[in-house]
Protein backbone atom coordinates (compact mmCIF):
# COMPACT_ATOMS: atom_id res chain seq x y z
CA UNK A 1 26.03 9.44 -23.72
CA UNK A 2 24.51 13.37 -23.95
CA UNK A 3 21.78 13.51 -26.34
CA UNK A 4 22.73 15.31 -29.35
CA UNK A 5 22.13 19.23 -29.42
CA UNK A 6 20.63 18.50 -26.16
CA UNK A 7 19.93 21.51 -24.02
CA UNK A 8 18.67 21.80 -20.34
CA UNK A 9 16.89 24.49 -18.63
CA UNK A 10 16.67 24.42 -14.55
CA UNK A 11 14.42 27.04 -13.23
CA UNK A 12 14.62 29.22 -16.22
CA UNK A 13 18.24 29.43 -16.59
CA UNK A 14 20.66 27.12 -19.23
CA UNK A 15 23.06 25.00 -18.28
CA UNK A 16 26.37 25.96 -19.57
CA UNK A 17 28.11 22.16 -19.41
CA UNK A 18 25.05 19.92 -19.22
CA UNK A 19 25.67 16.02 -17.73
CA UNK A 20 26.39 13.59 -20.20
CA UNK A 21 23.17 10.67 -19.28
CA UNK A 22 22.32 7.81 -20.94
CA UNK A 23 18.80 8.21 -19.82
CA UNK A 24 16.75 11.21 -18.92
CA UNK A 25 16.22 9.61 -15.79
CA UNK A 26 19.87 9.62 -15.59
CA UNK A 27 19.88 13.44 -16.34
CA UNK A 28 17.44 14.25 -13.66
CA UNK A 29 19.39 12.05 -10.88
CA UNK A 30 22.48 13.69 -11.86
CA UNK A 31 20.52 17.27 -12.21
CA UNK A 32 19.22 16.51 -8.82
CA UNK A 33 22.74 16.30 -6.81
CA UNK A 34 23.29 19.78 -7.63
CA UNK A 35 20.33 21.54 -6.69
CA UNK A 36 20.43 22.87 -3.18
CA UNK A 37 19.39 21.00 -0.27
CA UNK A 38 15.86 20.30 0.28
CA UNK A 39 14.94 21.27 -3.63
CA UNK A 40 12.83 18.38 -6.07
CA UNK A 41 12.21 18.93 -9.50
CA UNK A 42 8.69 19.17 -9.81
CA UNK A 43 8.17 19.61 -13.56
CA UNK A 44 9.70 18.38 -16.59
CA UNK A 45 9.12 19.48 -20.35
CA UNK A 46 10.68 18.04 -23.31
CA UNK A 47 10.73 19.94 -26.84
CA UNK A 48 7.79 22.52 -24.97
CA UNK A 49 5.80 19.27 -24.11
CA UNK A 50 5.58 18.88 -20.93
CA UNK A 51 5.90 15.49 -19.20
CA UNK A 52 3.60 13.97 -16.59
CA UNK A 53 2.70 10.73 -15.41
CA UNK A 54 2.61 7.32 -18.28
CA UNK A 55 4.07 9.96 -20.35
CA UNK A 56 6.91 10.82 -18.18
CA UNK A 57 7.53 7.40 -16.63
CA UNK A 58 7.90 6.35 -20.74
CA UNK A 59 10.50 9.10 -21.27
CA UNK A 60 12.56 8.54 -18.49
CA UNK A 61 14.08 5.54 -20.14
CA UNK A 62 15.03 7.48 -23.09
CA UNK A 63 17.96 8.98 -24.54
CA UNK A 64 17.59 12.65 -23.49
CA UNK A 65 17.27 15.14 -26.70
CA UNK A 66 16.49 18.94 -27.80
CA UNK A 67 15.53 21.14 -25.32
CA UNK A 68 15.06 19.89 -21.46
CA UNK A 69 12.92 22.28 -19.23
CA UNK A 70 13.07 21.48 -15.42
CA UNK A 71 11.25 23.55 -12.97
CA UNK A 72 12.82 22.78 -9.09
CA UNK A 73 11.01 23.83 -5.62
CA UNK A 74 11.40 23.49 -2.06
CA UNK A 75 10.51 19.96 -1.13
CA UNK A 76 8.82 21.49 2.65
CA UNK A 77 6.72 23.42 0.56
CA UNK A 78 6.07 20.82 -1.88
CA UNK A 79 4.67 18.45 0.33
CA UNK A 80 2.82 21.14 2.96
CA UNK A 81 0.99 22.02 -0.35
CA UNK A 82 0.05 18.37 -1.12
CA UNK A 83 -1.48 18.03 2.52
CA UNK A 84 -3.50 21.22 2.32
CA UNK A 85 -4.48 19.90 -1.02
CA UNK A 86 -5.93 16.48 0.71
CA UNK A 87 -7.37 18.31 3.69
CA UNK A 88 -9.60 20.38 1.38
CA UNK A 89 -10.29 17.12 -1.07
CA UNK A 90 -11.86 15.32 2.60
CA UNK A 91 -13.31 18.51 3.66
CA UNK A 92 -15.31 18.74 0.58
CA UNK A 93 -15.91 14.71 0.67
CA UNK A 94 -17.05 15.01 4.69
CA UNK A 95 -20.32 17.71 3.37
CA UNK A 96 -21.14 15.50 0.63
CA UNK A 97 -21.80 11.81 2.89
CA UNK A 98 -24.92 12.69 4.22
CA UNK A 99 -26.91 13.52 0.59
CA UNK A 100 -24.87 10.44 -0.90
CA UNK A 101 -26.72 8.32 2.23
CA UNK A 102 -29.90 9.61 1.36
CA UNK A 103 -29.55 8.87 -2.69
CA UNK A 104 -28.30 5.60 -1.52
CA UNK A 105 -31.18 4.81 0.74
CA UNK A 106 -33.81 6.25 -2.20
CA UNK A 107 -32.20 5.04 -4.85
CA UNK A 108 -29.87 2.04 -4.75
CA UNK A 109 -25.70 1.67 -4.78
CA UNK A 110 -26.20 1.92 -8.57
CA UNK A 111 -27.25 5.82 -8.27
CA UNK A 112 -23.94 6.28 -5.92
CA UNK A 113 -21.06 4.38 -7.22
CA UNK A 114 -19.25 7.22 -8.74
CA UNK A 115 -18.87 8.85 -5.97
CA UNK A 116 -18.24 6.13 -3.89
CA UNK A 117 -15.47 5.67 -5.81
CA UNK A 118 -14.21 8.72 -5.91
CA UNK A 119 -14.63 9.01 -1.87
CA UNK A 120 -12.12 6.00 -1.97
CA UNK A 121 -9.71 7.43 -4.06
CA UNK A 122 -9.77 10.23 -2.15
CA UNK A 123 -8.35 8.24 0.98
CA UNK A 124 -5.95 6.05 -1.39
CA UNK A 125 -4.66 9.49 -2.06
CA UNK A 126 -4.27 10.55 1.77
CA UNK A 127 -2.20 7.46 2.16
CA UNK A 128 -0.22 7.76 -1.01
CA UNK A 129 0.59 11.68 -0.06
CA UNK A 130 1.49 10.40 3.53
CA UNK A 131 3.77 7.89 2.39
CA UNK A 132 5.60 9.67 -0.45
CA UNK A 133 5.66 13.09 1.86
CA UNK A 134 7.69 10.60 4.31
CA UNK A 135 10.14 9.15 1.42
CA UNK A 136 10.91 13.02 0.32
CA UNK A 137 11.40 14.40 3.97
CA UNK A 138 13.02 11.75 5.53
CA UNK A 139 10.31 11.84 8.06
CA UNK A 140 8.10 9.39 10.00
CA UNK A 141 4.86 10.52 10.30
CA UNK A 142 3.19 7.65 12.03
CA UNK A 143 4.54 9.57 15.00
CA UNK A 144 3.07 12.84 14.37
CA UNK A 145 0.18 13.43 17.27
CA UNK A 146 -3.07 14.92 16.96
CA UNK A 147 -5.01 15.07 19.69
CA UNK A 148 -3.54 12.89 21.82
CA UNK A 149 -3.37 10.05 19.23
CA UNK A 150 -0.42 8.99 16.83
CA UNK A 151 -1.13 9.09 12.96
CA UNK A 152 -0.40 5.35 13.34
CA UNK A 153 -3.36 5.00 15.56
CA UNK A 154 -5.63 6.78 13.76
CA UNK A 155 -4.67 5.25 10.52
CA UNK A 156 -5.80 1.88 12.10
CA UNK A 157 -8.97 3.41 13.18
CA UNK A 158 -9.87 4.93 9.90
CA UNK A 159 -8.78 1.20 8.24
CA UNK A 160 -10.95 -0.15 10.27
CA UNK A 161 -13.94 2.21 9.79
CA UNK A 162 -13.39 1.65 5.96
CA UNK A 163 -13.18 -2.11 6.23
CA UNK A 164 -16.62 -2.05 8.22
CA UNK A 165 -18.24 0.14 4.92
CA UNK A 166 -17.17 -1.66 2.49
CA UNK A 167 -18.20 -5.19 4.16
CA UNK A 168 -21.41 -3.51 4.31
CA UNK A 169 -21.55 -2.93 0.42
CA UNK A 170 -20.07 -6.55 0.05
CA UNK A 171 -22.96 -7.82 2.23
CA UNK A 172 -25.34 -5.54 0.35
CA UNK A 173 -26.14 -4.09 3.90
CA UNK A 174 -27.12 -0.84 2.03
CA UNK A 175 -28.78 0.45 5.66
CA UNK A 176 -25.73 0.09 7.56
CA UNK A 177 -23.67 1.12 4.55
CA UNK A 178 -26.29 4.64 4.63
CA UNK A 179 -25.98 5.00 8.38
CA UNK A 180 -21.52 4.97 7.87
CA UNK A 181 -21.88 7.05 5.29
CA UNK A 182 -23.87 9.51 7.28
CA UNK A 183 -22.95 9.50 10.63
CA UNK A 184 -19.48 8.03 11.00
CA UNK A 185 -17.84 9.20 7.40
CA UNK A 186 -18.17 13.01 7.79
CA UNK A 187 -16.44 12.79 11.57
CA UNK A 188 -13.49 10.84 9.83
CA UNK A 189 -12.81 13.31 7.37
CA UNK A 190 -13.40 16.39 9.19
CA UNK A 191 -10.40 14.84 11.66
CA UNK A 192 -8.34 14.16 8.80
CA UNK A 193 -8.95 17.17 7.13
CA UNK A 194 -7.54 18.95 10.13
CA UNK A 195 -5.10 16.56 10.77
CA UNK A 196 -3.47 17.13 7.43
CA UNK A 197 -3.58 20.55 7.62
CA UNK A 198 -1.93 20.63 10.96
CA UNK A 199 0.52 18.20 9.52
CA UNK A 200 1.08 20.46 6.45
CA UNK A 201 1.97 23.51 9.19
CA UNK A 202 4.19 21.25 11.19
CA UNK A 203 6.32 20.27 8.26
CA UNK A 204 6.29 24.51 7.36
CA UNK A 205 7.28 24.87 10.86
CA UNK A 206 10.09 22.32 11.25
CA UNK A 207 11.64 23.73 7.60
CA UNK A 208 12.10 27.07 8.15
């Protein structure tokens, strides 16, 4: 049932009949079937607070009440944007291996592990972006070539390349860890970097 004096806002204008949802979840699916094609909502505030992840994911299986601010965009742009986003985050990753191989090598994993951490996250991130860019477009992109090699190739590569650092950390192999880090690391993400940015003009491309 429509939360009481509810109100909802899409892209800075009020709806004059708003759905009737159980659920604010059930608001934004129903919200969603009448945006134009190829449009997301990409932002969602609640009583001027806006919503974002545990805090969003919490409120989506409420009863939807007050005022309901929804901000929409382009899904093509949504996702080239995410892409560029990761191809600057390994860009920025690829300049920093070879000092994080030398602290490593002078000063133990101990002196590292932040970053090390933060490098992975940073290719968790790649693949999470890849995978939800695919769900929103409808698109494959394990076909999507770059130089001469599918996405799905390369993402096997790159598995592999990760699998060999981190069995080097596991095996406390900190030379060979060094040596990944600064010779074979910086290669990987100055492909991807380019990769997703080529990726992120292909879906522009394809869109407009």
């Amino acid at each position: 049932m429509k939360g009481v004096n509810m109100r909802v806002v899409v892209d800075g204008q009020p709806l004059s009949n708003p759905p009737a949802a159980e659920t604010l979840q059930a608001l934004l699916d129903q919200v969603r079937e009448g945006l134009g094609q190829g449009r997301i909502i990409v932002a969602v505030t609640v009583n001027a607070r806006p919503l974002v992840g545990d805090a969003l994911s919490m409120a989506l299986a409420e009863a939807p009440q007050g005022e309901i601010t929804l901000e929409t965009a382009n899904a093509p742009e949504v996702v080239a944007s995410a892409f560029r986003d990761v191809a600057n985050q390994l860009n920025v990753a690829g300049s920093a291996q070879a000092d994080l191989a030398a602290r490593l090598n002078a000063d133990g994993v101990a002196s590292v592990a932040p970053e090390l951490g933060a490098f992975c996250g940073i290719w968790a991130n790649c693949q999470k972006t890849l995978n939800d860019a695919g769900a929103l477009l409808q698109r494959d992109f394990g076909a999507f070539e770059y130089d001469g090699e599918t996405l799905t190739t390369r993402l096997a590569s790159l598995s592999e390349k990760l699998r060999e650092l981190r069995d080097a950390f596991d095996h406390r192999d900190f030379m060979l860890a060094a040596d990944l880090l600064q010779f074979e690391m910086p290669e990987q993400c100055a492909t991807w970097s380019q990769m997703m940015g080529e990726i992120a003009a292909d879906v522009e491309k394809v869109s407009a």
